[in-house]
C-alpha atoms as a PDB file:
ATOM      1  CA  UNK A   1       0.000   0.000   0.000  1.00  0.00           C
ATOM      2  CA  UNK A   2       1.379   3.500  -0.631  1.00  0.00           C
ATOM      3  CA  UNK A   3       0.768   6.575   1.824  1.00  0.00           C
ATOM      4  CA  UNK A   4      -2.189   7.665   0.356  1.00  0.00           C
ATOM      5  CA  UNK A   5      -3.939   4.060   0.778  1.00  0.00           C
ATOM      6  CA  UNK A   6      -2.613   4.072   4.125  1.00  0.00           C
ATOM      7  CA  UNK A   7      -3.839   7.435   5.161  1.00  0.00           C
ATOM      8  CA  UNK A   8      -7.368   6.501   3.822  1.00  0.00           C
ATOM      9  CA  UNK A   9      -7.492   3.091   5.868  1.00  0.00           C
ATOM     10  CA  UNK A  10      -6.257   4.934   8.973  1.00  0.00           C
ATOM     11  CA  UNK A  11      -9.007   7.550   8.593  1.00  0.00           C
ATOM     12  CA  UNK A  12     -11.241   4.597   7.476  1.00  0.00           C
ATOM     13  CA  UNK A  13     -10.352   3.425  11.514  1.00  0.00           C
ATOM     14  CA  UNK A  14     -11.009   6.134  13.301  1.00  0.00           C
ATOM     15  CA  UNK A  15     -14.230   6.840  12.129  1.00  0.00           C
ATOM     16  CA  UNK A  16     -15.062   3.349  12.893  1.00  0.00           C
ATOM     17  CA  UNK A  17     -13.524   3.920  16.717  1.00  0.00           C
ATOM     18  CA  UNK A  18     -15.347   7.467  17.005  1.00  0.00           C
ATOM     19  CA  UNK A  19     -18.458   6.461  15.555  1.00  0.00           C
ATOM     20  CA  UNK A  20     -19.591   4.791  19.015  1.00  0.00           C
ATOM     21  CA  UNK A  21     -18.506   7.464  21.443  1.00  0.00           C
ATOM     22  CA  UNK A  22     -20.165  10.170  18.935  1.00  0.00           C
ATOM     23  CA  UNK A  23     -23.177   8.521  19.310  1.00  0.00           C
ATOM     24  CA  UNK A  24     -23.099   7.972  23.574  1.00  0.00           C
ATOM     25  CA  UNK A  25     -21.997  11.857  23.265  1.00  0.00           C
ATOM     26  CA  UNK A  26     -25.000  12.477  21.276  1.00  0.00           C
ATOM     27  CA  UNK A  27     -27.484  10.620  23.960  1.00  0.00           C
ATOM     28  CA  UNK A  28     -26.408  12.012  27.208  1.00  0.00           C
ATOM     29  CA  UNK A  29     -26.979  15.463  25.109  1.00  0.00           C
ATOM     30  CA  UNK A  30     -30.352  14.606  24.608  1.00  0.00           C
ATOM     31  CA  UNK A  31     -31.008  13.612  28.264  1.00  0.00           C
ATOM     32  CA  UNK A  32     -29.157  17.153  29.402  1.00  0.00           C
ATOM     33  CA  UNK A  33     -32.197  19.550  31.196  1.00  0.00           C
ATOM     34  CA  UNK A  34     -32.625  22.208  28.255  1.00  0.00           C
ATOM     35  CA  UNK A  35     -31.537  25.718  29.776  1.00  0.00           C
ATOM     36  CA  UNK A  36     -34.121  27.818  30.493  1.00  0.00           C
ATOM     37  CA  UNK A  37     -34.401  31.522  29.076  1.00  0.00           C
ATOM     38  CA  UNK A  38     -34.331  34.589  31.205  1.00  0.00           C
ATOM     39  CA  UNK A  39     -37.021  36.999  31.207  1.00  0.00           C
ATOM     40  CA  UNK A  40     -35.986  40.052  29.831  1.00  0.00           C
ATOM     41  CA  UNK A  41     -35.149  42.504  33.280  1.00  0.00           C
ATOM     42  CA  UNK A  42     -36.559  45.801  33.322  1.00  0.00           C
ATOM     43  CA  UNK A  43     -35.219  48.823  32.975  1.00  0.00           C
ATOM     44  CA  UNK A  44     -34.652  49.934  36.715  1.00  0.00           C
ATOM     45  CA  UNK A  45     -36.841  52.728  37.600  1.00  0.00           C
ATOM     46  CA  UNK A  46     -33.659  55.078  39.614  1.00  0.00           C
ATOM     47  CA  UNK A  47     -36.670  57.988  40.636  1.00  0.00           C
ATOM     48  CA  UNK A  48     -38.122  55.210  42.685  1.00  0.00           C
ATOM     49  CA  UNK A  49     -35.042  55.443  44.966  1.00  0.00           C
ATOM     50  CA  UNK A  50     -33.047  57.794  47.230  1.00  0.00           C
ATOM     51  CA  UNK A  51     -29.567  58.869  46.092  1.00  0.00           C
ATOM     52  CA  UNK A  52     -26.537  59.551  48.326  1.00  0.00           C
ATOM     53  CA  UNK A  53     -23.694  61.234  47.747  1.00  0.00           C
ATOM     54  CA  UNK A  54     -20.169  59.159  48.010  1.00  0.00           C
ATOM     55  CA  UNK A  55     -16.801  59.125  47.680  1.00  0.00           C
ATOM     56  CA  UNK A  56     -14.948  56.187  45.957  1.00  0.00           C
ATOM     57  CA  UNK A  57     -11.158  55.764  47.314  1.00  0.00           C
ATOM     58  CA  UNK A  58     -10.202  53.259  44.498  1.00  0.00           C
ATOM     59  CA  UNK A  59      -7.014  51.650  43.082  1.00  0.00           C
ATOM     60  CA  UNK A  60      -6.259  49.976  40.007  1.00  0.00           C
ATOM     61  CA  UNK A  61      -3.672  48.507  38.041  1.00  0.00           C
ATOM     62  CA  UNK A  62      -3.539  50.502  34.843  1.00  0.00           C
ATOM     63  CA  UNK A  63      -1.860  48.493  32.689  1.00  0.00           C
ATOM     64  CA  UNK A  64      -4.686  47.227  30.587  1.00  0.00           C
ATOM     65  CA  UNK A  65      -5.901  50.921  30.136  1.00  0.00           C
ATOM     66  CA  UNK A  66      -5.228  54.288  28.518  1.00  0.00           C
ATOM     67  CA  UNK A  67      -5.231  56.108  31.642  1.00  0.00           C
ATOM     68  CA  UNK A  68      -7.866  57.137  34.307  1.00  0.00           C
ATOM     69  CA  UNK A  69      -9.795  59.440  32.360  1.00  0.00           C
ATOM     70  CA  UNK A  70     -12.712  58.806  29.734  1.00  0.00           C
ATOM     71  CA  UNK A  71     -11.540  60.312  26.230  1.00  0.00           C
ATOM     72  CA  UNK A  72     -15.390  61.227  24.882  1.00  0.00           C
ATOM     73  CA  UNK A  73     -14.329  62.966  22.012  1.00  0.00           C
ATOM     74  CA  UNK A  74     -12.050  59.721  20.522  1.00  0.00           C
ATOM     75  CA  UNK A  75     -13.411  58.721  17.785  1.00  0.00           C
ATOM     76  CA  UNK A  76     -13.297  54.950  18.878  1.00  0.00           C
ATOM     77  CA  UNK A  77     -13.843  53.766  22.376  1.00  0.00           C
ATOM     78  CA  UNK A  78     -11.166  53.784  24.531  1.00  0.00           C
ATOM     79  CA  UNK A  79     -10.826  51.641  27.335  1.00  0.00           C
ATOM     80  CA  UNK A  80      -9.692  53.189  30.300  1.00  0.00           C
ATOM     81  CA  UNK A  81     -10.265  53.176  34.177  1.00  0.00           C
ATOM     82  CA  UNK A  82     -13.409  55.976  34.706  1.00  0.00           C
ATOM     83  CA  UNK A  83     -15.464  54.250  31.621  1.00  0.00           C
ATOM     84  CA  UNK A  84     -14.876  50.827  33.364  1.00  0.00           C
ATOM     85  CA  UNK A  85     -16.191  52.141  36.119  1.00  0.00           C
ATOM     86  CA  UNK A  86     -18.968  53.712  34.794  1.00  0.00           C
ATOM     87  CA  UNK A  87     -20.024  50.257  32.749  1.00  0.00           C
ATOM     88  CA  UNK A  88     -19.771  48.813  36.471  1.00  0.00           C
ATOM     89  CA  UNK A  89     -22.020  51.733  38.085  1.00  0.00           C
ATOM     90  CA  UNK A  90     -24.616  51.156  35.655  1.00  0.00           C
ATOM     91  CA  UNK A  91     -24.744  47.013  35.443  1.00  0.00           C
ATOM     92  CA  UNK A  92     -25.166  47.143  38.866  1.00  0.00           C
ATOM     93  CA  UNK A  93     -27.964  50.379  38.459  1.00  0.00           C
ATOM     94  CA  UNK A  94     -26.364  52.580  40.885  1.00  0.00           C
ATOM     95  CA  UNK A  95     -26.362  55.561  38.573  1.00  0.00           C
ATOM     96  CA  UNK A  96     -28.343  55.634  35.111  1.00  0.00           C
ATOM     97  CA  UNK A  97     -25.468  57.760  33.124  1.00  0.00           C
ATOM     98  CA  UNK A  98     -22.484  59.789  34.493  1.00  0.00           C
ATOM     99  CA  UNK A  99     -24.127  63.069  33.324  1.00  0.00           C
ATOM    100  CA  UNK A 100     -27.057  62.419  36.244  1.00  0.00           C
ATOM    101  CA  UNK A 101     -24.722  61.704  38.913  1.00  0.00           C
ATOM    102  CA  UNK A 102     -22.836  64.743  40.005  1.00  0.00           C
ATOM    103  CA  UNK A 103     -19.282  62.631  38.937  1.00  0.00           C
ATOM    104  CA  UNK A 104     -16.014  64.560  39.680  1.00  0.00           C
ATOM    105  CA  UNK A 105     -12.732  62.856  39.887  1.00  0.00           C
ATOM    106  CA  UNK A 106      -9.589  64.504  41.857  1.00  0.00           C
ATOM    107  CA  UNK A 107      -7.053  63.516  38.940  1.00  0.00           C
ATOM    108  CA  UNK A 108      -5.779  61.636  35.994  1.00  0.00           C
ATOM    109  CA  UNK A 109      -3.339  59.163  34.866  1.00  0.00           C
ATOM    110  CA  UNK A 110      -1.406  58.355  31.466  1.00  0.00           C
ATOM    111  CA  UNK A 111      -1.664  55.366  29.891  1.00  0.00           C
ATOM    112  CA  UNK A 112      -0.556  52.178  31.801  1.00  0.00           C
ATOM    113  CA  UNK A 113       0.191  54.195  34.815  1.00  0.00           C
ATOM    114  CA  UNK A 114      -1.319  52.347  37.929  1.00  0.00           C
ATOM    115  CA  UNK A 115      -2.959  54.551  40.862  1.00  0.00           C
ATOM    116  CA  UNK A 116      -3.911  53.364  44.883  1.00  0.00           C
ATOM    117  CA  UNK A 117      -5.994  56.284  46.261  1.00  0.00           C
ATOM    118  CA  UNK A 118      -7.683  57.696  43.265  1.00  0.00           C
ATOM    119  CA  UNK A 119     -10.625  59.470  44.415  1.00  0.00           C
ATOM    120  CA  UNK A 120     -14.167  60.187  42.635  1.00  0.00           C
ATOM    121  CA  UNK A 121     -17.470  61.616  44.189  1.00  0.00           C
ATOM    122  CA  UNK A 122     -20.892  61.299  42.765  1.00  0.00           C
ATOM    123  CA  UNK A 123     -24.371  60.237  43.618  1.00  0.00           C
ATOM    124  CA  UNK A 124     -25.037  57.165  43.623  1.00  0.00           C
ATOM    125  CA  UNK A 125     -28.825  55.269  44.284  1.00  0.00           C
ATOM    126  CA  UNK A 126     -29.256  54.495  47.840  1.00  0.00           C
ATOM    127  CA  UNK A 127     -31.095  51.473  49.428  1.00  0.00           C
ATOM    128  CA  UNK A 128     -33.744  53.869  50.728  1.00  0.00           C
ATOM    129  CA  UNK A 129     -36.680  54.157  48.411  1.00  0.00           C
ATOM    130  CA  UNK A 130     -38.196  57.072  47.881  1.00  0.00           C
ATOM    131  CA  UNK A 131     -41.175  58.503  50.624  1.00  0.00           C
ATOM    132  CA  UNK A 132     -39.821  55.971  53.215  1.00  0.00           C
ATOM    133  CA  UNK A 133     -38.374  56.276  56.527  1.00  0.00           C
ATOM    134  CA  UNK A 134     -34.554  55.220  56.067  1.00  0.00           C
ATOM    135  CA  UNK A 135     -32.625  53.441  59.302  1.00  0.00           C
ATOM    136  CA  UNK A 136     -29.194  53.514  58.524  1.00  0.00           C
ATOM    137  CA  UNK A 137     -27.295  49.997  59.059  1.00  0.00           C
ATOM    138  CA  UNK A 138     -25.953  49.503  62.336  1.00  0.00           C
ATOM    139  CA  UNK A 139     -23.512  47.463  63.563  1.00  0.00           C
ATOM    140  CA  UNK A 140     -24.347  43.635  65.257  1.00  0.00           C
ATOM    141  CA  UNK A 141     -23.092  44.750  68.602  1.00  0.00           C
ATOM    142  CA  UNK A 142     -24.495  48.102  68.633  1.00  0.00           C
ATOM    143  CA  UNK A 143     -28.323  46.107  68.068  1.00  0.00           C
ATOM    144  CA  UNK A 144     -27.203  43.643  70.510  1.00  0.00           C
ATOM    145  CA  UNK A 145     -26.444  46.665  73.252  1.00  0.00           C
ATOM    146  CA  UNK A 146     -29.855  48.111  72.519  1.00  0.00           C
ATOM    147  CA  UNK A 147     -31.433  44.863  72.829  1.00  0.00           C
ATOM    148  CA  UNK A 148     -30.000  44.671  76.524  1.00  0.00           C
ATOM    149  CA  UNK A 149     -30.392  47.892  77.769  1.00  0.00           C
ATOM    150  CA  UNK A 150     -34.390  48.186  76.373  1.00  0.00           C
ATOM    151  CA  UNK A 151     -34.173  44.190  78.887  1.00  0.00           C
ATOM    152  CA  UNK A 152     -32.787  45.972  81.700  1.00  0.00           C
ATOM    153  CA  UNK A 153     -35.410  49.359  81.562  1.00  0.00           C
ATOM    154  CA  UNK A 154     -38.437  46.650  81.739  1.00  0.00           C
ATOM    155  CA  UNK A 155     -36.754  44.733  84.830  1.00  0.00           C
END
């Protein structure tokens, strides 16, 4: 047989050897739950809530980016730090656009130039909803105090 007609009979073979474990690949597909779709979220309503205003102490390493600062009038994105963190802000719906949210930053940095106490402010959604009473969080020993002394007024 020349190379050819051995290349052919080889092939020939490992059809012959995959043909059994395509098909037990093919069944426990079959028997695999199907993945259910997600409903569509809504739009969060921001009005709806309280805002506070905050200061972010952040760090980063900049390596990856082309500085702190957003560059709106490139005429591509640019990736850098702030529109990261915007992207991050508004996944997680705690501000609906960096125009609404009072944003200032102290500083910038050049490209790949890494930062550890960067600071921005802004206004970001609270907990509280709007109309409601708000009770800040306290700390577990602080309740656990109150708990006692209200024990120790009834006694």
């Amino acid at each position: 047989l020349d190379a050819k007609e051995l290349l052919a009979v080889a092939l020939d073979a490992l059809k012959r050897d995959a043909a059994p474990l395509a098909a037990a690949l093919a069944a426990r597909e079959s028997k695999r739950p199907k993945k259910r779709r997600r409903k569509a979220q809504k739009p969060m309503d921001l009005t709806k809530y309280e805002a506070r205003d905050v200061a972010l102490w952040i760090a980063y390493d900049g390596g990856a980016y082309r500085g702190f600062a957003a560059q709106e009038k490139a005429e591509v994105d640019v990736d850098t730090v702030e529109r990261q963190l915007f992207q991050a802000l508004e996944k997680t719906c705690l501000v609906s656009g960096r125009d609404a949210c009072a944003y200032s930053r102290c500083g910038r940095t050049d490209k790949g130039v890494s930062a550890a106490g960067q600071v921005v402010g802004l206004r970001l959604r609270s907990v509280a909803r709007r109309g409601t009473a708000f009770e800040p969080a306290t700390h577990p020993g602080d309740a656990l105090a109150n708990t006692e002394r209200r024990d120790a007024e009834t006694d």
